[in-house]
C-alpha atoms as a PDB file:
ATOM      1  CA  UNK A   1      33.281  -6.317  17.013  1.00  0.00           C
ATOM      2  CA  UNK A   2      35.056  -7.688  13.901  1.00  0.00           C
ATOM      3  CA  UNK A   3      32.866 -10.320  13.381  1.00  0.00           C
ATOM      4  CA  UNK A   4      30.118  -7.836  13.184  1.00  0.00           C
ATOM      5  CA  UNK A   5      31.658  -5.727  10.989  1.00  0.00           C
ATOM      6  CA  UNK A   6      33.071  -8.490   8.738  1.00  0.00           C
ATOM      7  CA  UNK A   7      29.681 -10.390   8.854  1.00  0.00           C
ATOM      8  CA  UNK A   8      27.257  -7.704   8.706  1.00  0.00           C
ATOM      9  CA  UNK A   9      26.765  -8.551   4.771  1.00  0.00           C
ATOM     10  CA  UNK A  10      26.717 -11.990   4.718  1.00  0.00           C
ATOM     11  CA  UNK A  11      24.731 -12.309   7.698  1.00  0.00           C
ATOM     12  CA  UNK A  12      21.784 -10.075   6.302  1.00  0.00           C
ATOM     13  CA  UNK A  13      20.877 -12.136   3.391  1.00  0.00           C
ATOM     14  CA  UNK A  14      18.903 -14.616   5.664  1.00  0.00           C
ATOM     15  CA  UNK A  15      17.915 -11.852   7.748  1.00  0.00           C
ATOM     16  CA  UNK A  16      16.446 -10.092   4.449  1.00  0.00           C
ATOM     17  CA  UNK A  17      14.731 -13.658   3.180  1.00  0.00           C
ATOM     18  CA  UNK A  18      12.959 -13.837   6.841  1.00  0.00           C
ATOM     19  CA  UNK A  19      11.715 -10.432   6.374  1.00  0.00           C
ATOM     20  CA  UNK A  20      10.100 -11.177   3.147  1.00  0.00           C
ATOM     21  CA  UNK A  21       8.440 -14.508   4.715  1.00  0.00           C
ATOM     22  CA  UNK A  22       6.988 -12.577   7.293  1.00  0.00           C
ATOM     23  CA  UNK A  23       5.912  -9.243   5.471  1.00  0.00           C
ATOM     24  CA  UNK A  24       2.178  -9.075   4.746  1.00  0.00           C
ATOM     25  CA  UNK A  25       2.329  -6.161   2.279  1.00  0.00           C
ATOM     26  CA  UNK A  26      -0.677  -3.891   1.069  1.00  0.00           C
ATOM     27  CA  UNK A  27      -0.792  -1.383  -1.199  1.00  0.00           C
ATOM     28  CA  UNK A  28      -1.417   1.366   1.393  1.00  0.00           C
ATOM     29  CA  UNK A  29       1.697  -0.016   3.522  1.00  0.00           C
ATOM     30  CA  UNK A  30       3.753  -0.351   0.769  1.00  0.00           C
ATOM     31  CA  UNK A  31       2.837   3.245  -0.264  1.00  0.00           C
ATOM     32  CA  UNK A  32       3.195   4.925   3.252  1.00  0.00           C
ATOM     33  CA  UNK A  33       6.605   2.870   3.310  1.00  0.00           C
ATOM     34  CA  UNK A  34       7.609   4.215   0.336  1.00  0.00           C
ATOM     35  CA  UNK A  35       7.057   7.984   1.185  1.00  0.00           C
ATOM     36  CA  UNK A  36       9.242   7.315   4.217  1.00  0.00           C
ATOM     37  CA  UNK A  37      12.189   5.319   2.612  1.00  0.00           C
ATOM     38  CA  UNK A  38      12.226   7.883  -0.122  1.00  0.00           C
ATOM     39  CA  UNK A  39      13.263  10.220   2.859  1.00  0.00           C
ATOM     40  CA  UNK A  40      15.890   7.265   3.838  1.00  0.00           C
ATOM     41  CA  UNK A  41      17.078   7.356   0.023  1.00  0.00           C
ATOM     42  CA  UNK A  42      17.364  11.439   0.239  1.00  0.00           C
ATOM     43  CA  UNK A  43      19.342  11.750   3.204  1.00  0.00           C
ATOM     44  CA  UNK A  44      22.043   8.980   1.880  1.00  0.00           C
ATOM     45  CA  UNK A  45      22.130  10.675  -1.030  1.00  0.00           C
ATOM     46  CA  UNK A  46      22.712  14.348   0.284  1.00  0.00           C
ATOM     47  CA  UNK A  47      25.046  12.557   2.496  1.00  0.00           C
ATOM     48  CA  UNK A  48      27.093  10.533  -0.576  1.00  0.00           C
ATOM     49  CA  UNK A  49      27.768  13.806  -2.397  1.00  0.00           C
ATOM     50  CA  UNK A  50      29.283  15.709   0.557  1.00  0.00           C
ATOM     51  CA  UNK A  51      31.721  12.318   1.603  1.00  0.00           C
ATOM     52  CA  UNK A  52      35.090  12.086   0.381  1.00  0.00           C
ATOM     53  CA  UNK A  53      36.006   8.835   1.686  1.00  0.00           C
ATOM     54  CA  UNK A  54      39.767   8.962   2.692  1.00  0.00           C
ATOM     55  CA  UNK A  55      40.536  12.660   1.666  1.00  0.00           C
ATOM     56  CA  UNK A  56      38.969  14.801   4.312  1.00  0.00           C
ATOM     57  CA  UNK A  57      36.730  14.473   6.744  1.00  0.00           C
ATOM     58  CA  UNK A  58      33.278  15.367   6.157  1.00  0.00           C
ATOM     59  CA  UNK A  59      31.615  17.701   7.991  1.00  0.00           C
ATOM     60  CA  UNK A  60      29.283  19.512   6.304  1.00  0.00           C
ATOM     61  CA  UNK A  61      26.009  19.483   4.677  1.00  0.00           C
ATOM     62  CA  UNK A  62      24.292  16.584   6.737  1.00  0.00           C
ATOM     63  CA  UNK A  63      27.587  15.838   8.348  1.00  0.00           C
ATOM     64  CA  UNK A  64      27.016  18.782  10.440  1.00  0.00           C
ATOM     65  CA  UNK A  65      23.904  17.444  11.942  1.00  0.00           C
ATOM     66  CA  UNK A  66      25.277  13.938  12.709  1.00  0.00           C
ATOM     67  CA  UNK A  67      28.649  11.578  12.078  1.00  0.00           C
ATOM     68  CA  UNK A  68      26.568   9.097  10.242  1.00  0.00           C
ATOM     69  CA  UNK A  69      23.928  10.685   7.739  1.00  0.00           C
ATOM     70  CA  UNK A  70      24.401   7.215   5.713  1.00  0.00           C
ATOM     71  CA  UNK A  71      23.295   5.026   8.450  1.00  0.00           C
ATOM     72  CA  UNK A  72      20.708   7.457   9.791  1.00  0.00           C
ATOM     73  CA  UNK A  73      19.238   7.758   6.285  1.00  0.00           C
ATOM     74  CA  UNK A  74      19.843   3.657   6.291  1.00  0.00           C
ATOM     75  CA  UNK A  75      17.454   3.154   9.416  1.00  0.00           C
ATOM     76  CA  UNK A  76      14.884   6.089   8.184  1.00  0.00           C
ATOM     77  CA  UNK A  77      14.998   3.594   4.709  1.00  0.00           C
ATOM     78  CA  UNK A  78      14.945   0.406   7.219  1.00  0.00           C
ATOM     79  CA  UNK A  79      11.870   1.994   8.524  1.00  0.00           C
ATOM     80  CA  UNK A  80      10.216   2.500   5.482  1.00  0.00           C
ATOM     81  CA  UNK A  81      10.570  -1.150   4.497  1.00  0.00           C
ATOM     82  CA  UNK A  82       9.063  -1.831   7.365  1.00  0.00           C
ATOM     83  CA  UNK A  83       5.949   0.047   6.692  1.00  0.00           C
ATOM     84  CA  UNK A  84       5.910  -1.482   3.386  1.00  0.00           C
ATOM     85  CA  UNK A  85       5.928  -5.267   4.439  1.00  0.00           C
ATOM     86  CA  UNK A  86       3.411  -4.487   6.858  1.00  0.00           C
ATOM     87  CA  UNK A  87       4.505  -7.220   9.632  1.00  0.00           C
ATOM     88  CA  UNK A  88       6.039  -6.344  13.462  1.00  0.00           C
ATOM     89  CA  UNK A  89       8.218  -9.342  12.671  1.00  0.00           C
ATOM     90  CA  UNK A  90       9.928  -8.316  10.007  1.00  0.00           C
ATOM     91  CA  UNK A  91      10.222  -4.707  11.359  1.00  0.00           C
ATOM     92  CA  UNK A  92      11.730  -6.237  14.299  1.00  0.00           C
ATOM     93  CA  UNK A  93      14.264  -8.636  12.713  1.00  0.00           C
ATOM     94  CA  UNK A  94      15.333  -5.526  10.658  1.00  0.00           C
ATOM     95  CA  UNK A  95      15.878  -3.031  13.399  1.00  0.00           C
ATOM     96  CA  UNK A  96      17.601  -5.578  15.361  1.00  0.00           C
ATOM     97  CA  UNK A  97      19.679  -6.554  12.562  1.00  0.00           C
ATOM     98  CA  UNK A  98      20.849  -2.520  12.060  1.00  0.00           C
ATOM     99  CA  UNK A  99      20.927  -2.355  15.918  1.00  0.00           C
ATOM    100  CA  UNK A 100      23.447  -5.029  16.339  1.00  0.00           C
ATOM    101  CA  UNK A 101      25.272  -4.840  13.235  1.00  0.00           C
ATOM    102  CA  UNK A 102      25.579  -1.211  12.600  1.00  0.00           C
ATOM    103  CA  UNK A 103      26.210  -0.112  15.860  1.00  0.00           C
ATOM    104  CA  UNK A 104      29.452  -2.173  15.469  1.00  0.00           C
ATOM    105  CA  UNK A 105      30.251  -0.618  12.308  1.00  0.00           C
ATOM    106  CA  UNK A 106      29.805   2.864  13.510  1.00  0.00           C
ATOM    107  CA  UNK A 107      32.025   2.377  16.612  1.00  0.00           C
ATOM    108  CA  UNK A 108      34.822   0.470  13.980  1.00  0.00           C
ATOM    109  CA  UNK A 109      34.352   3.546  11.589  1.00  0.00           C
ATOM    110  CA  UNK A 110      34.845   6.200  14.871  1.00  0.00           C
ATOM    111  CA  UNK A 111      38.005   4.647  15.951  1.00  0.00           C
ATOM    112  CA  UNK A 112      39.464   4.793  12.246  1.00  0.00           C
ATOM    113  CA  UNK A 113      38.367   8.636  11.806  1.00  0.00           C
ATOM    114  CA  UNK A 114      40.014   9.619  15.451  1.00  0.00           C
ATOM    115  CA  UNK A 115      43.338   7.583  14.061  1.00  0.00           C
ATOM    116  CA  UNK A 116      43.200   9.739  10.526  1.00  0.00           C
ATOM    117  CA  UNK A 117      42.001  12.755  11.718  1.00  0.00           C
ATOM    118  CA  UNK A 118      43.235  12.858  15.258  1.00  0.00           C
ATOM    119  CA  UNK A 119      42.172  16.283  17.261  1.00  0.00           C
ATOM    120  CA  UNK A 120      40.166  17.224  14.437  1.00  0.00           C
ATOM    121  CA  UNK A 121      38.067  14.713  14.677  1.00  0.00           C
ATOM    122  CA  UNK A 122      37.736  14.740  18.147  1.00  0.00           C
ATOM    123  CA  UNK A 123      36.471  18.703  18.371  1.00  0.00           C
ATOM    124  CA  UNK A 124      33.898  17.788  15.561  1.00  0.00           C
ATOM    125  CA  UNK A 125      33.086  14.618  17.528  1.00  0.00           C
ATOM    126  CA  UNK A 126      32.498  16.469  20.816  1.00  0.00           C
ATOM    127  CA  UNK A 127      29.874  18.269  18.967  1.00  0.00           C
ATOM    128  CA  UNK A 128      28.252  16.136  16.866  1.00  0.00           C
ATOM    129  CA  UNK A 129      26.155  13.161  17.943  1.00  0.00           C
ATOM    130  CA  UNK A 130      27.250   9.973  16.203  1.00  0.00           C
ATOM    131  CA  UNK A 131      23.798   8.870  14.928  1.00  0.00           C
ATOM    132  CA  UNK A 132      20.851  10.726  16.092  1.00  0.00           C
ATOM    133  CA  UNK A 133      21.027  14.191  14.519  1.00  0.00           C
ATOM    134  CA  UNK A 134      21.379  17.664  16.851  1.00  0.00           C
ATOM    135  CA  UNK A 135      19.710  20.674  16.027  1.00  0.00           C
ATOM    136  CA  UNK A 136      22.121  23.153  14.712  1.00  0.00           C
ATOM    137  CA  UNK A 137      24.782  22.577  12.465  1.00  0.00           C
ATOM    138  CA  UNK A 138      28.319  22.142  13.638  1.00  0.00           C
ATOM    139  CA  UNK A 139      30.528  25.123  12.275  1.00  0.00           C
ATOM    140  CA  UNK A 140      33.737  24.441  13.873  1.00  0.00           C
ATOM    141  CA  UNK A 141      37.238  22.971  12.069  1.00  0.00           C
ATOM    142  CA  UNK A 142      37.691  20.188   9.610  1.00  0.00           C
ATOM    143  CA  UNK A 143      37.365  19.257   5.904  1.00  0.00           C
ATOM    144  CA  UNK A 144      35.251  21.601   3.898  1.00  0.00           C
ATOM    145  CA  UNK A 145      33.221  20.659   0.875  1.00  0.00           C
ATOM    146  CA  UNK A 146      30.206  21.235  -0.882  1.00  0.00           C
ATOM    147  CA  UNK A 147      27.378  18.810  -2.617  1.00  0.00           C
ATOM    148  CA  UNK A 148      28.939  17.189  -5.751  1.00  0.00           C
ATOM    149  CA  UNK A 149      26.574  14.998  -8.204  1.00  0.00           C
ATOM    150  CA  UNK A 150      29.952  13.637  -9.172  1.00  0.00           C
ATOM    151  CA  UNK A 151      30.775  12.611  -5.714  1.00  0.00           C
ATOM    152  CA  UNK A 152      27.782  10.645  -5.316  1.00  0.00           C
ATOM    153  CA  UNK A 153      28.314   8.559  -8.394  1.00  0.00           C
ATOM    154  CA  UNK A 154      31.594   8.268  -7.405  1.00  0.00           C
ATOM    155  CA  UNK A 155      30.434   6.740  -3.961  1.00  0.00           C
ATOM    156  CA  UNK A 156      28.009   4.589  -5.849  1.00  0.00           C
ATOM    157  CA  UNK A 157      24.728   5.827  -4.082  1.00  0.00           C
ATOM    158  CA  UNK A 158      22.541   5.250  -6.958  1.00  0.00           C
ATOM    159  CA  UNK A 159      22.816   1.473  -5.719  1.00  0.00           C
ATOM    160  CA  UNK A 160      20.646   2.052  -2.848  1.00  0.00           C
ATOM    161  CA  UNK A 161      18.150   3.904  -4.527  1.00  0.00           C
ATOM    162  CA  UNK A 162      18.320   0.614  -7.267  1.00  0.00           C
ATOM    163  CA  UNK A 163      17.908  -1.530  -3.643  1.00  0.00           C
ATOM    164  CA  UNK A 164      15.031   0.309  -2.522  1.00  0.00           C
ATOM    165  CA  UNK A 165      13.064  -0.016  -5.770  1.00  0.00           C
ATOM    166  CA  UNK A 166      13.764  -3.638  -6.041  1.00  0.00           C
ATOM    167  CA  UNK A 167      12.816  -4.818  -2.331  1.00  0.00           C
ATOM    168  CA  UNK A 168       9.711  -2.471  -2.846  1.00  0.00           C
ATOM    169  CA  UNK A 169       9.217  -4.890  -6.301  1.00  0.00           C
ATOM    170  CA  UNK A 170       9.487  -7.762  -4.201  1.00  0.00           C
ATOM    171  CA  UNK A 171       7.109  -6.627  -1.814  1.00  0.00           C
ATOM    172  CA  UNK A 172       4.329  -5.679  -4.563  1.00  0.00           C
ATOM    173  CA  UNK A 173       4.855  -8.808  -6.220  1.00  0.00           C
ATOM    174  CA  UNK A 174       4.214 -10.746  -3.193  1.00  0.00           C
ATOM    175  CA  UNK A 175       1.137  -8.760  -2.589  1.00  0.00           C
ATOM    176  CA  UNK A 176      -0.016  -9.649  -5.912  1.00  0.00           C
ATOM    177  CA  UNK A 177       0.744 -13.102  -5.069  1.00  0.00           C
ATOM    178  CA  UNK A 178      -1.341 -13.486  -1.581  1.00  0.00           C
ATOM    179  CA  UNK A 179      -4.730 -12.029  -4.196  1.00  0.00           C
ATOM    180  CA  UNK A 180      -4.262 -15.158  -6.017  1.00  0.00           C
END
């Protein structure tokens, strides 16, 4: 599991320059993808503003839904990407790529938050699903919070909005490119 988690970066540059060979982008695609990673880009965002990394443990706004509101807005953005390059290959070499190397990270991340926050964490973890969201939100102890514009500069978020734009460059530019 360290490897994955130490390697997860490195490792998805070639992953990232495969998915580009194989996209096959069109406007419409890269539009529909757009809509949906804009969702992706949302839900990291709301997510960024509520987390306080190593001061309290977040559970609200859409930390009461699910543990991992970054990733799950990550894969909703994955999934938008691919919808934008338009190609079952890529889409597949990106989803396995988050499947593999984010499911690592998540179960490295759990282990530190039951060490920090011991049987806080574990009543909020009983509750709340570690990726896919539940219905309700969770209401019982832990850190408290609200949305802060200041935490999500602080957490650098505006970096994956920045990411977004430029693969969806890359992908328009490479449409451009197969006209002519």
């Amino acid at each position: 599991m360290k490897f994955l988690v130490r390697w997860r970066v490195r490792l998805g540059y070639p992953v990232a320059i495969a998915v580009f060979w194989f996209a096959r982008p069109e406007p419409r695609w890269i539009l529909a993808g757009s809509l949906v990673g804009v969702i992706g880009v949302g839900l990291r965002a709301w997510a960024a503003g509520y987390l306080r990394k190593q001061e309290e443990l977040a559970v609200g706004g859409p930390y009461a839904y699910t543990r991992n509101p970054l990733y799950l807005g990550s894969a909703v953005l994955l999934v938008g990407l691919g919808l934008a390059a338009h190609s079952w290959i890529s889409a597949a070499l990106a989803v396995a790529y988050f499947a593999v190397f984010y499911t690592a990270v998540m179960r490295r991340e759990e282990q530190e938050m039951r060490q920090k926050f011991g049987d806080v964490y574990e009543s909020y973890a009983r509750v709340v699903p570690l990726f896919f969201p539940r219905w309700s939100p969770y209401r019982g102890p832990g850190g408290t919070g609200s949305f802060s514009w200041r935490q999500f500069m602080k957490n650098r978020e505006y970096r994956a909005m920045a990411g977004f734009l430029f693969v969806l460059g890359v992908l328009v530019i490479a449409w451009a490119y197969q006209l002519g």
